[in-house]
PDB file of N, CA and C in Angstrom:
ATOM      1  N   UNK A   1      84.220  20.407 142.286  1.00  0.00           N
ATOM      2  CA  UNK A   1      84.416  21.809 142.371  1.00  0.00           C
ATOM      3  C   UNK A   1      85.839  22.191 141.979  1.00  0.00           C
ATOM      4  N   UNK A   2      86.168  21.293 141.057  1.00  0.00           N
ATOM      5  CA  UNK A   2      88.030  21.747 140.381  1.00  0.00           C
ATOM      6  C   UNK A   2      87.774  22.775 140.061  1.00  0.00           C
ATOM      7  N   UNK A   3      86.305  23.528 139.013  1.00  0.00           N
ATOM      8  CA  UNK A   3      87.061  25.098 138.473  1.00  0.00           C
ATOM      9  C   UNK A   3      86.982  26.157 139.394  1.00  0.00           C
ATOM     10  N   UNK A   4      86.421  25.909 140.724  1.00  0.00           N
ATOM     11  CA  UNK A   4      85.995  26.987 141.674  1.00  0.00           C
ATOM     12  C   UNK A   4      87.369  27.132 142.483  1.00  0.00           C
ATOM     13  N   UNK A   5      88.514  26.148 142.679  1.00  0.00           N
ATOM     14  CA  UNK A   5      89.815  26.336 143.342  1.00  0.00           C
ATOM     15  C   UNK A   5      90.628  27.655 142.225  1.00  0.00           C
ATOM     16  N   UNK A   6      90.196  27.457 141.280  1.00  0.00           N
ATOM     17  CA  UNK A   6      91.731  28.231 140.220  1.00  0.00           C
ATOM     18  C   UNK A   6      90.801  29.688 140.200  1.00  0.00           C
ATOM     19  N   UNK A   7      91.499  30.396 140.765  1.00  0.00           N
ATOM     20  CA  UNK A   7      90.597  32.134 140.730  1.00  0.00           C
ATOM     21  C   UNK A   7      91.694  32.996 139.382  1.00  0.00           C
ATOM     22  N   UNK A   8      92.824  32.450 138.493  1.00  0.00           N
ATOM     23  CA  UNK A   8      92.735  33.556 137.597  1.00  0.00           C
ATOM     24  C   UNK A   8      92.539  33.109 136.324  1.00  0.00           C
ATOM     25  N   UNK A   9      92.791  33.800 135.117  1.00  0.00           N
ATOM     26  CA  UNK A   9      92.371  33.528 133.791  1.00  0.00           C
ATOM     27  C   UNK A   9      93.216  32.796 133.212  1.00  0.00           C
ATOM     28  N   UNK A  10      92.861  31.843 131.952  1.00  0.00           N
ATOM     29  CA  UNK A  10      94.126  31.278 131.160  1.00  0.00           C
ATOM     30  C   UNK A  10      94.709  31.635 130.041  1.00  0.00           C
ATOM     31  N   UNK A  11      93.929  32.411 129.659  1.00  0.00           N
ATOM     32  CA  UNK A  11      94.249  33.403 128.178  1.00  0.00           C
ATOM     33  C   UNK A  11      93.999  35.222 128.324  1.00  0.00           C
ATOM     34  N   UNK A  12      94.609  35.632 127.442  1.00  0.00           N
ATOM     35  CA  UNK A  12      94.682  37.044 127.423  1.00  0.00           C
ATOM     36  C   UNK A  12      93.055  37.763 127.615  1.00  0.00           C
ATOM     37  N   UNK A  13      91.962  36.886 127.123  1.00  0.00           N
ATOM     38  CA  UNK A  13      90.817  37.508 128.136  1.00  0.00           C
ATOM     39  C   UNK A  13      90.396  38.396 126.661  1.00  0.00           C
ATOM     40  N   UNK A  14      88.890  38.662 126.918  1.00  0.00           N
ATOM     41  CA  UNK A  14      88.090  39.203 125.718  1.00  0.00           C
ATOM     42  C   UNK A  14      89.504  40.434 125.051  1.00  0.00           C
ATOM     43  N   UNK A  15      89.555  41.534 125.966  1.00  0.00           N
ATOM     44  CA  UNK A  15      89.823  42.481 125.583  1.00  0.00           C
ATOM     45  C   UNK A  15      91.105  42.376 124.958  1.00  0.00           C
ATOM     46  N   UNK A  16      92.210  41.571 125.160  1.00  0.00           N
ATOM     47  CA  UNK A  16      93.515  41.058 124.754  1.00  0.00           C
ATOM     48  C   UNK A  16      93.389  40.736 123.408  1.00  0.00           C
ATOM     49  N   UNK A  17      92.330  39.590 123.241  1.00  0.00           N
ATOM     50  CA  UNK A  17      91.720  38.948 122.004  1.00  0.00           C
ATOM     51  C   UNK A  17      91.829  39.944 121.003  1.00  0.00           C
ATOM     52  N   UNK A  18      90.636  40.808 121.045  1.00  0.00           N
ATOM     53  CA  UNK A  18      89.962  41.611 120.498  1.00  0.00           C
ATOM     54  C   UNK A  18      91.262  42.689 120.105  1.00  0.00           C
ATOM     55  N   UNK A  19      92.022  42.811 120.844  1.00  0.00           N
ATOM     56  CA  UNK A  19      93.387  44.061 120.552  1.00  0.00           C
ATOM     57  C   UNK A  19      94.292  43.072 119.575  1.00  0.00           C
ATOM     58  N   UNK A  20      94.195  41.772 119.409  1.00  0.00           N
ATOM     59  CA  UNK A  20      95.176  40.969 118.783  1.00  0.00           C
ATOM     60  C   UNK A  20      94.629  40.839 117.582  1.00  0.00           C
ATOM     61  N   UNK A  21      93.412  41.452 117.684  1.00  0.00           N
ATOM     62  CA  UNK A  21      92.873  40.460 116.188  1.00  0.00           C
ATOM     63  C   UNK A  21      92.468  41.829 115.502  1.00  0.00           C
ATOM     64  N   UNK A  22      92.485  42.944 115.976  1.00  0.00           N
ATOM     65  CA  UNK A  22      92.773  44.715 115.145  1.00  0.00           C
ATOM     66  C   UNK A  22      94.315  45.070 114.782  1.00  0.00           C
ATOM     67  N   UNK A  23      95.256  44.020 115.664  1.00  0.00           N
ATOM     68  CA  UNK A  23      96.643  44.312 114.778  1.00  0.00           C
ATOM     69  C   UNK A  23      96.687  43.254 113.697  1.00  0.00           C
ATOM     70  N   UNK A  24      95.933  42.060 113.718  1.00  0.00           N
ATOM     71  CA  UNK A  24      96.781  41.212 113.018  1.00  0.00           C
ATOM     72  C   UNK A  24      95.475  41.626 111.231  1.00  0.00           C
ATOM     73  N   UNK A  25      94.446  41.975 111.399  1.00  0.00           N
ATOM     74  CA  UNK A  25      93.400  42.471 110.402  1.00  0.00           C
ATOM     75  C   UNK A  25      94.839  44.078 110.201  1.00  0.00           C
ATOM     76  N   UNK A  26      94.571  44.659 111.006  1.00  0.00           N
ATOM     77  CA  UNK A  26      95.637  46.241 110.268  1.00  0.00           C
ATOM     78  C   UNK A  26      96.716  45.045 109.511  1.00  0.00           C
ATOM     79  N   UNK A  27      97.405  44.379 110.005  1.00  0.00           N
ATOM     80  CA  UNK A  27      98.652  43.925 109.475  1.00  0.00           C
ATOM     81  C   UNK A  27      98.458  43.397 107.806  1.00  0.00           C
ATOM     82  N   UNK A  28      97.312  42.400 108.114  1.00  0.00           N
ATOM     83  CA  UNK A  28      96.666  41.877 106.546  1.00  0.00           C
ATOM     84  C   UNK A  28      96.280  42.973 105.572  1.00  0.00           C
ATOM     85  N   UNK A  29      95.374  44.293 105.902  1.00  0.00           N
ATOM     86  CA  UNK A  29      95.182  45.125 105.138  1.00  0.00           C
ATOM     87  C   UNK A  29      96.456  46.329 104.613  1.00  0.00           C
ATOM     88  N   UNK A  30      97.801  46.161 105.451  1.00  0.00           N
ATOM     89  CA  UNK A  30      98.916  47.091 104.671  1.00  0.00           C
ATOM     90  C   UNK A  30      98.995  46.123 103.958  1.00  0.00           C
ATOM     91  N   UNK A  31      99.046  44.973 104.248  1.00  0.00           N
ATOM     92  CA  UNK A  31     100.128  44.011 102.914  1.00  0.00           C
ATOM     93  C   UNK A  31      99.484  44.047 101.979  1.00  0.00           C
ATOM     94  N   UNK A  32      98.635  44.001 101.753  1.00  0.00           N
ATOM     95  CA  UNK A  32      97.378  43.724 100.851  1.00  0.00           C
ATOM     96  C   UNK A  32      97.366  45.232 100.172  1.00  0.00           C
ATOM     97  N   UNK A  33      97.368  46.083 100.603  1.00  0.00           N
ATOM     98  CA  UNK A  33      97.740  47.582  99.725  1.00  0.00           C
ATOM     99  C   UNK A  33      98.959  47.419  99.315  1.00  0.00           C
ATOM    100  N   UNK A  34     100.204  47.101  99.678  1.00  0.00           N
ATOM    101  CA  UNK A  34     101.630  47.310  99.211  1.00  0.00           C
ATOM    102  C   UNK A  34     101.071  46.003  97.863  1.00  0.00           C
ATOM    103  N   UNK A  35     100.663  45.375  98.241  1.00  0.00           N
ATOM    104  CA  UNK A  35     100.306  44.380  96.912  1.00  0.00           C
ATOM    105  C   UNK A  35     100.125  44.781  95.826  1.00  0.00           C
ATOM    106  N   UNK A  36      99.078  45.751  95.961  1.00  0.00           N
ATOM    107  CA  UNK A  36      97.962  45.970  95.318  1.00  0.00           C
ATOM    108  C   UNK A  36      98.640  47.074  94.395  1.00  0.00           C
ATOM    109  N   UNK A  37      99.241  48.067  95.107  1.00  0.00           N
ATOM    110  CA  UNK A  37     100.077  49.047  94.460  1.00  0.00           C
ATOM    111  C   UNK A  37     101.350  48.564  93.897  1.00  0.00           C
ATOM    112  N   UNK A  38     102.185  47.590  94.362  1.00  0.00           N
ATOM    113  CA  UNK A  38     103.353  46.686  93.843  1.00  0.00           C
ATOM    114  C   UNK A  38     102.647  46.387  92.303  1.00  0.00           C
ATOM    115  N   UNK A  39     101.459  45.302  91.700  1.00  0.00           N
ATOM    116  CA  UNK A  39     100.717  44.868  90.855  1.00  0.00           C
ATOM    117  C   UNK A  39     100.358  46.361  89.973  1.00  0.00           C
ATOM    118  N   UNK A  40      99.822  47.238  90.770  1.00  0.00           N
ATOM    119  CA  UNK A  40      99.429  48.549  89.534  1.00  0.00           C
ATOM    120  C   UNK A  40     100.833  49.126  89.032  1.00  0.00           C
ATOM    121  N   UNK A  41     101.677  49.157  89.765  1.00  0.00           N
ATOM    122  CA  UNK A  41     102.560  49.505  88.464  1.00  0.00           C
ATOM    123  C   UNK A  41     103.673  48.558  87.922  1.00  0.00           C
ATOM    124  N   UNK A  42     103.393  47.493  88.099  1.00  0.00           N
ATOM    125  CA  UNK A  42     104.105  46.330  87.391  1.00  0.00           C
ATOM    126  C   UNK A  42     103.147  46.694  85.815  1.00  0.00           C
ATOM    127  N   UNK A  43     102.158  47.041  86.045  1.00  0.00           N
ATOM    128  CA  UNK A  43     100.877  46.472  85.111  1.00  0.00           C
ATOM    129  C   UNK A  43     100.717  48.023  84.318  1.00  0.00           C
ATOM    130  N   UNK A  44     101.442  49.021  85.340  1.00  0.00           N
ATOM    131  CA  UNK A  44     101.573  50.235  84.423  1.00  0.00           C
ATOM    132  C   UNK A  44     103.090  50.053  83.896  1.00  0.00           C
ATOM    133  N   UNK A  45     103.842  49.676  84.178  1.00  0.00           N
ATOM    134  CA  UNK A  45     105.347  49.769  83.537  1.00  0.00           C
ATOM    135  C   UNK A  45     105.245  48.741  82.159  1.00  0.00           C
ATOM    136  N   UNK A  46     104.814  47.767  82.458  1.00  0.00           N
ATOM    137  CA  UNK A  46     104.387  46.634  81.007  1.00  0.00           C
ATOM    138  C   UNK A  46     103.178  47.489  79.982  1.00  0.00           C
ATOM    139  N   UNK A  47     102.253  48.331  80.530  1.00  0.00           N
ATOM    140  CA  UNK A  47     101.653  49.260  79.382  1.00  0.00           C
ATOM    141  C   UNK A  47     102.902  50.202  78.792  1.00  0.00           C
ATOM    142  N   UNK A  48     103.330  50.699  79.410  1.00  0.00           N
ATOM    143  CA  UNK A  48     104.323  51.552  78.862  1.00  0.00           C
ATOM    144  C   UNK A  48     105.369  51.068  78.118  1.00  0.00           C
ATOM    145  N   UNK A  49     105.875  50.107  78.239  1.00  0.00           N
ATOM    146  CA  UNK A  49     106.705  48.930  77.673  1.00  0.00           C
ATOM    147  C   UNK A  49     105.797  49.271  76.416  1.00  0.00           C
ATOM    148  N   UNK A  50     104.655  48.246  76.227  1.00  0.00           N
ATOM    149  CA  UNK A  50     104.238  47.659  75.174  1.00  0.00           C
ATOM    150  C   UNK A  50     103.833  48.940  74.335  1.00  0.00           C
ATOM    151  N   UNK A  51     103.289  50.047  74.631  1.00  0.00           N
ATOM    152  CA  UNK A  51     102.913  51.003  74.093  1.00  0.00           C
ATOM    153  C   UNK A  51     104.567  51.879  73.234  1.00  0.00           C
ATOM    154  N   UNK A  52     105.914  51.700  74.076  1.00  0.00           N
ATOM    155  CA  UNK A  52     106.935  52.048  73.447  1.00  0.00           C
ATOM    156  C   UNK A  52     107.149  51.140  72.320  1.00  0.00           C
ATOM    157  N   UNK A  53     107.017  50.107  72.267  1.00  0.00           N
ATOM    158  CA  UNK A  53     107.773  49.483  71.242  1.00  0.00           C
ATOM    159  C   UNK A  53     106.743  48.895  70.219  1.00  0.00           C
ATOM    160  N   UNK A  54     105.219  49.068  70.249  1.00  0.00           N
ATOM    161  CA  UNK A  54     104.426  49.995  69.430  1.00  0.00           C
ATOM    162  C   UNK A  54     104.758  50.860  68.901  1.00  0.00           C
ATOM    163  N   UNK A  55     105.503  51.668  68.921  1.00  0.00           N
ATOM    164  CA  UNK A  55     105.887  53.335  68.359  1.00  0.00           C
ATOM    165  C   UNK A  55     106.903  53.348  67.657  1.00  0.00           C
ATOM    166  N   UNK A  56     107.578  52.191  68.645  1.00  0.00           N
ATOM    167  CA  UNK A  56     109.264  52.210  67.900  1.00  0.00           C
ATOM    168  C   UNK A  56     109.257  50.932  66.709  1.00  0.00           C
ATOM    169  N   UNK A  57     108.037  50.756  66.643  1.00  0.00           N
ATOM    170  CA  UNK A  57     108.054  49.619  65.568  1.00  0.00           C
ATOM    171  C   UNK A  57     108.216  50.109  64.226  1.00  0.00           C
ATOM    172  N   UNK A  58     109.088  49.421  63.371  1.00  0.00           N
ATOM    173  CA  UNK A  58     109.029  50.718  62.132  1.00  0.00           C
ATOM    174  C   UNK A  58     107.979  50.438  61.271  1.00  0.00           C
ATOM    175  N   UNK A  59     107.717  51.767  60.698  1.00  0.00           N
ATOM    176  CA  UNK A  59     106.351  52.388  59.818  1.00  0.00           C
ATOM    177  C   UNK A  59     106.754  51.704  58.529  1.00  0.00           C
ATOM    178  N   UNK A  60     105.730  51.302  57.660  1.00  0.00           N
ATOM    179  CA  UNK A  60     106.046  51.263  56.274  1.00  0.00           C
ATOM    180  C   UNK A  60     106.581  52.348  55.237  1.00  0.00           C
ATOM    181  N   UNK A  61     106.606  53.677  55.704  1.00  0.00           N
ATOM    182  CA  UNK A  61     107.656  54.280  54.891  1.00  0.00           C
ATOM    183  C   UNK A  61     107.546  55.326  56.073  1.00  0.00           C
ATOM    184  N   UNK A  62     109.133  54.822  55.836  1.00  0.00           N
ATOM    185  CA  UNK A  62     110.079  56.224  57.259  1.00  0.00           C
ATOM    186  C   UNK A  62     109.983  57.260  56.682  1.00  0.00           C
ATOM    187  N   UNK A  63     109.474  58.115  57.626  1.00  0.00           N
ATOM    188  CA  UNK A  63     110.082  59.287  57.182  1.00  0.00           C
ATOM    189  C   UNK A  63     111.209  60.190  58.563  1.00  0.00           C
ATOM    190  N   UNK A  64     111.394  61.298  57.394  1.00  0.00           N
ATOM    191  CA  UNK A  64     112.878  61.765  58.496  1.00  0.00           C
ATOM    192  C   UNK A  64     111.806  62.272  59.961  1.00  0.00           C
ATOM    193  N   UNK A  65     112.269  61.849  60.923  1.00  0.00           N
ATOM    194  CA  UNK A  65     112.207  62.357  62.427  1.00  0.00           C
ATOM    195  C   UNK A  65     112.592  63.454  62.582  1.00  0.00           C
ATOM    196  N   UNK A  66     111.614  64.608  63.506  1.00  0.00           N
ATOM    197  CA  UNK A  66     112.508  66.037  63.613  1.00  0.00           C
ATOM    198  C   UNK A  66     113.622  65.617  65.061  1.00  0.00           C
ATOM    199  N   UNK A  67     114.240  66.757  65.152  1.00  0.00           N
ATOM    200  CA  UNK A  67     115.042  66.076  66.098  1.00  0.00           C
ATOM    201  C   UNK A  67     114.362  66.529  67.540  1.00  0.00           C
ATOM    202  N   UNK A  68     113.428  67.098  67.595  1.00  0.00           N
ATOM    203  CA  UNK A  68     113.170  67.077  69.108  1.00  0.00           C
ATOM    204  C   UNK A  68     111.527  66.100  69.081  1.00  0.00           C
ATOM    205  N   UNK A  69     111.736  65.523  67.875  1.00  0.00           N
ATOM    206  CA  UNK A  69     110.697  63.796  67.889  1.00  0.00           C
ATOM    207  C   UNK A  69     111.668  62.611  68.742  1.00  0.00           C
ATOM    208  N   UNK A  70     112.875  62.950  68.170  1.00  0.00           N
ATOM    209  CA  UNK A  70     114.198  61.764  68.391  1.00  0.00           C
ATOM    210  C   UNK A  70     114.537  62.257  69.618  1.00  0.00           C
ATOM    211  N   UNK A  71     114.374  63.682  70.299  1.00  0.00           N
ATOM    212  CA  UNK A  71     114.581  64.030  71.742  1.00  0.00           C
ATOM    213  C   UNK A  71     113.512  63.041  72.690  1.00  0.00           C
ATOM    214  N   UNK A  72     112.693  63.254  72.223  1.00  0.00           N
ATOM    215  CA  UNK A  72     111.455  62.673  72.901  1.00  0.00           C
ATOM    216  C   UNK A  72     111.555  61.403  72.935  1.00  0.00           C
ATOM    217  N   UNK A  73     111.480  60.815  72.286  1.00  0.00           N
ATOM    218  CA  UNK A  73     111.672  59.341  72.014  1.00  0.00           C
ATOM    219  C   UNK A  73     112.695  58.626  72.938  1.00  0.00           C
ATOM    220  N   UNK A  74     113.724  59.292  72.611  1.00  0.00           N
ATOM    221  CA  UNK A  74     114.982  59.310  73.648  1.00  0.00           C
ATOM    222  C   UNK A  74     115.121  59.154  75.242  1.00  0.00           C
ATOM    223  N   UNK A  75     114.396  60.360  75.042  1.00  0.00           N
ATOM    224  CA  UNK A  75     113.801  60.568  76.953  1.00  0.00           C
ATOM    225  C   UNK A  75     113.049  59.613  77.358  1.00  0.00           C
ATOM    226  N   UNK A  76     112.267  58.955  76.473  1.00  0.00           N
ATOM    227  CA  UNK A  76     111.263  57.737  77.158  1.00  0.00           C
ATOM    228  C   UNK A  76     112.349  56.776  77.287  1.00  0.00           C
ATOM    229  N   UNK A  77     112.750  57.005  75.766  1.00  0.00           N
ATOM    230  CA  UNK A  77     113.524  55.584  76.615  1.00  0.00           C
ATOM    231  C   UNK A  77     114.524  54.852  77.426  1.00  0.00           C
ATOM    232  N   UNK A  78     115.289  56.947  77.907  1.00  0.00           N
ATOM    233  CA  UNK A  78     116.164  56.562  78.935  1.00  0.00           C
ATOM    234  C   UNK A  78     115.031  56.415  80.304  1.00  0.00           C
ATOM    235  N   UNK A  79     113.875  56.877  79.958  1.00  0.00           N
ATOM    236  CA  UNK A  79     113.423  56.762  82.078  1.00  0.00           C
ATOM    237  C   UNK A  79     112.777  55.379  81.776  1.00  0.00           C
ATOM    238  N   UNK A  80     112.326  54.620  80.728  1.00  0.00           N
ATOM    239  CA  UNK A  80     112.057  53.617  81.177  1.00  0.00           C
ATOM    240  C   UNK A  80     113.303  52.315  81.394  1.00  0.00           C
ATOM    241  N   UNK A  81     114.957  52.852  80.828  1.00  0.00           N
ATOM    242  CA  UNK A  81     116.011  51.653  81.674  1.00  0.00           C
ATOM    243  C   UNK A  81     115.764  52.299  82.917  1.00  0.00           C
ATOM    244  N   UNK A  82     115.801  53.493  83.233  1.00  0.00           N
ATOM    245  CA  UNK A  82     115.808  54.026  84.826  1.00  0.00           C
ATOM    246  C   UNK A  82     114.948  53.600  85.491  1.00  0.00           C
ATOM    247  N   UNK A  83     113.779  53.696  85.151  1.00  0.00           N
ATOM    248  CA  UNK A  83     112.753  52.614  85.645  1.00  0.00           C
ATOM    249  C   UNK A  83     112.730  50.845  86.164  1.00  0.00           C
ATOM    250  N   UNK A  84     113.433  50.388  85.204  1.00  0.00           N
ATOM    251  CA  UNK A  84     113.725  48.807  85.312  1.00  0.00           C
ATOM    252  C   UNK A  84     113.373  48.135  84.202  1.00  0.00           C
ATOM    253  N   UNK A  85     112.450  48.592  83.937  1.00  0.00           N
ATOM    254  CA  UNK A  85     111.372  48.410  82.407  1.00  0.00           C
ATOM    255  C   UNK A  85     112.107  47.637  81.452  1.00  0.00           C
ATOM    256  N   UNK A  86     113.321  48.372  81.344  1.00  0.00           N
ATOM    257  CA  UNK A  86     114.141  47.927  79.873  1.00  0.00           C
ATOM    258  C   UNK A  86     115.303  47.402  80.622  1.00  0.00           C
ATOM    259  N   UNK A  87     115.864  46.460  79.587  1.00  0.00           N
ATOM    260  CA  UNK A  87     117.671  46.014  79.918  1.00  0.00           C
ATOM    261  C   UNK A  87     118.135  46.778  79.564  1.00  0.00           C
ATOM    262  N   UNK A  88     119.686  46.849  79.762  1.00  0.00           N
ATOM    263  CA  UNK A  88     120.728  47.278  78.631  1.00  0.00           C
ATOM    264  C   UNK A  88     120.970  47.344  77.612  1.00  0.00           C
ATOM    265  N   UNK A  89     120.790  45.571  77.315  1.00  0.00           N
ATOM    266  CA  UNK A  89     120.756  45.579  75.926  1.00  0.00           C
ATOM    267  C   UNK A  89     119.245  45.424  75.025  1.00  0.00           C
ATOM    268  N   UNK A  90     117.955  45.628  75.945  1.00  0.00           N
ATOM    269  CA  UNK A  90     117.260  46.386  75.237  1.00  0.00           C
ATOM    270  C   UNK A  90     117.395  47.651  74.945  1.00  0.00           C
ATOM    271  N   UNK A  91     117.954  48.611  76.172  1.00  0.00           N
ATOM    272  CA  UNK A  91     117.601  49.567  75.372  1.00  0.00           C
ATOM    273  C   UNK A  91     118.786  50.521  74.624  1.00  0.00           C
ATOM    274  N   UNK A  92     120.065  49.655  74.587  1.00  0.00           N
ATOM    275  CA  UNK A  92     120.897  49.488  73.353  1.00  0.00           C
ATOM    276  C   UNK A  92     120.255  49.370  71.652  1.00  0.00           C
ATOM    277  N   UNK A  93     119.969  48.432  71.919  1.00  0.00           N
ATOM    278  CA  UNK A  93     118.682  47.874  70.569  1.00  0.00           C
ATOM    279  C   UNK A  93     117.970  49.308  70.442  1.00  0.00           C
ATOM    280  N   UNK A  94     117.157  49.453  71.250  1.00  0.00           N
ATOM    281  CA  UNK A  94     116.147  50.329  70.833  1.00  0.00           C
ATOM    282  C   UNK A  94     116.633  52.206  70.364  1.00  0.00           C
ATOM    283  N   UNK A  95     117.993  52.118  71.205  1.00  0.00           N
ATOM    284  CA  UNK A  95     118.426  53.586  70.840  1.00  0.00           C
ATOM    285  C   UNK A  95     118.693  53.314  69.277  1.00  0.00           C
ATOM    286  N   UNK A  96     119.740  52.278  69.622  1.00  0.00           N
ATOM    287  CA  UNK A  96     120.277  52.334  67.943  1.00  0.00           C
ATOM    288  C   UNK A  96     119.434  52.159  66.681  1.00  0.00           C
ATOM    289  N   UNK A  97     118.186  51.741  66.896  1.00  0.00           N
ATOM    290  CA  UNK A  97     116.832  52.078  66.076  1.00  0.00           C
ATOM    291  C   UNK A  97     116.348  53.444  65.654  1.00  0.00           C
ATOM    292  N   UNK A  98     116.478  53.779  66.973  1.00  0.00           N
ATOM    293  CA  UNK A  98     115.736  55.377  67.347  1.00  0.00           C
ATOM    294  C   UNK A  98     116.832  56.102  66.017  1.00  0.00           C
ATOM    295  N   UNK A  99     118.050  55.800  66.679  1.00  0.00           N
ATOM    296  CA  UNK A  99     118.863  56.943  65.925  1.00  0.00           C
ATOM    297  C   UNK A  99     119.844  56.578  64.410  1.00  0.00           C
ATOM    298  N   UNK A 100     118.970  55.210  64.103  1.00  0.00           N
ATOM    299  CA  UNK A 100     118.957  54.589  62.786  1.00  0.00           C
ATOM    300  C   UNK A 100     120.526  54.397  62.331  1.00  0.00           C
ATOM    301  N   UNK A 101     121.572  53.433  63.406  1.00  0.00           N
ATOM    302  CA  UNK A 101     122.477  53.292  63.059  1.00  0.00           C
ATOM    303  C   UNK A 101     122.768  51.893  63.639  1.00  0.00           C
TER     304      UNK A 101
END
């Protein structure tokens, strides 16, 4: 009759359980979104990448750029160093393309 001497519990007991295992499932499902959204725009910043320098690739016959084409162009490619997207000296390279010097 050893288990009939010990009258309390040895573990946190159904309801303890059950509260431990709805934080540690919540805990797995934020990380797993910050993932998930971390990955979609890694995967949107590399489309945008690849789609810029698609554009900025030169044409078989240049023609003159208006200047609010070369505005535009410009603007992408200052928010994508602001972004992270580009280096320095990418997007050194790529201005001095843009503005053909």
């Amino acid at each position: 009759m050893r288990g009939l001497s010990r009258r309390g519990r040895r573990g946190p007991g159904l309801l303890g359980t059950m509260a431990r295992t709805a934080v540690i499932a919540g805990t797995a499902s934020s990380v797993a979104g910050r993932v998930t959204a971390r990955q979609q725009a890694a995967a949107r910043d590399q489309q945008e990448l690849d789609e810029f320098r698609r554009s900025a690739a030169p044409a078989a016959a240049p023609q003159p750029a208006s200047p609010d084409d070369l505005l535009d162009r410009l603007t992408r490619l200052g928010e994508l160093r602001a972004a992270g997207v580009l280096t320095e000296d990418e997007f050194s390279a790529q201005k001095a393309r843009i503005l053909g010097s």
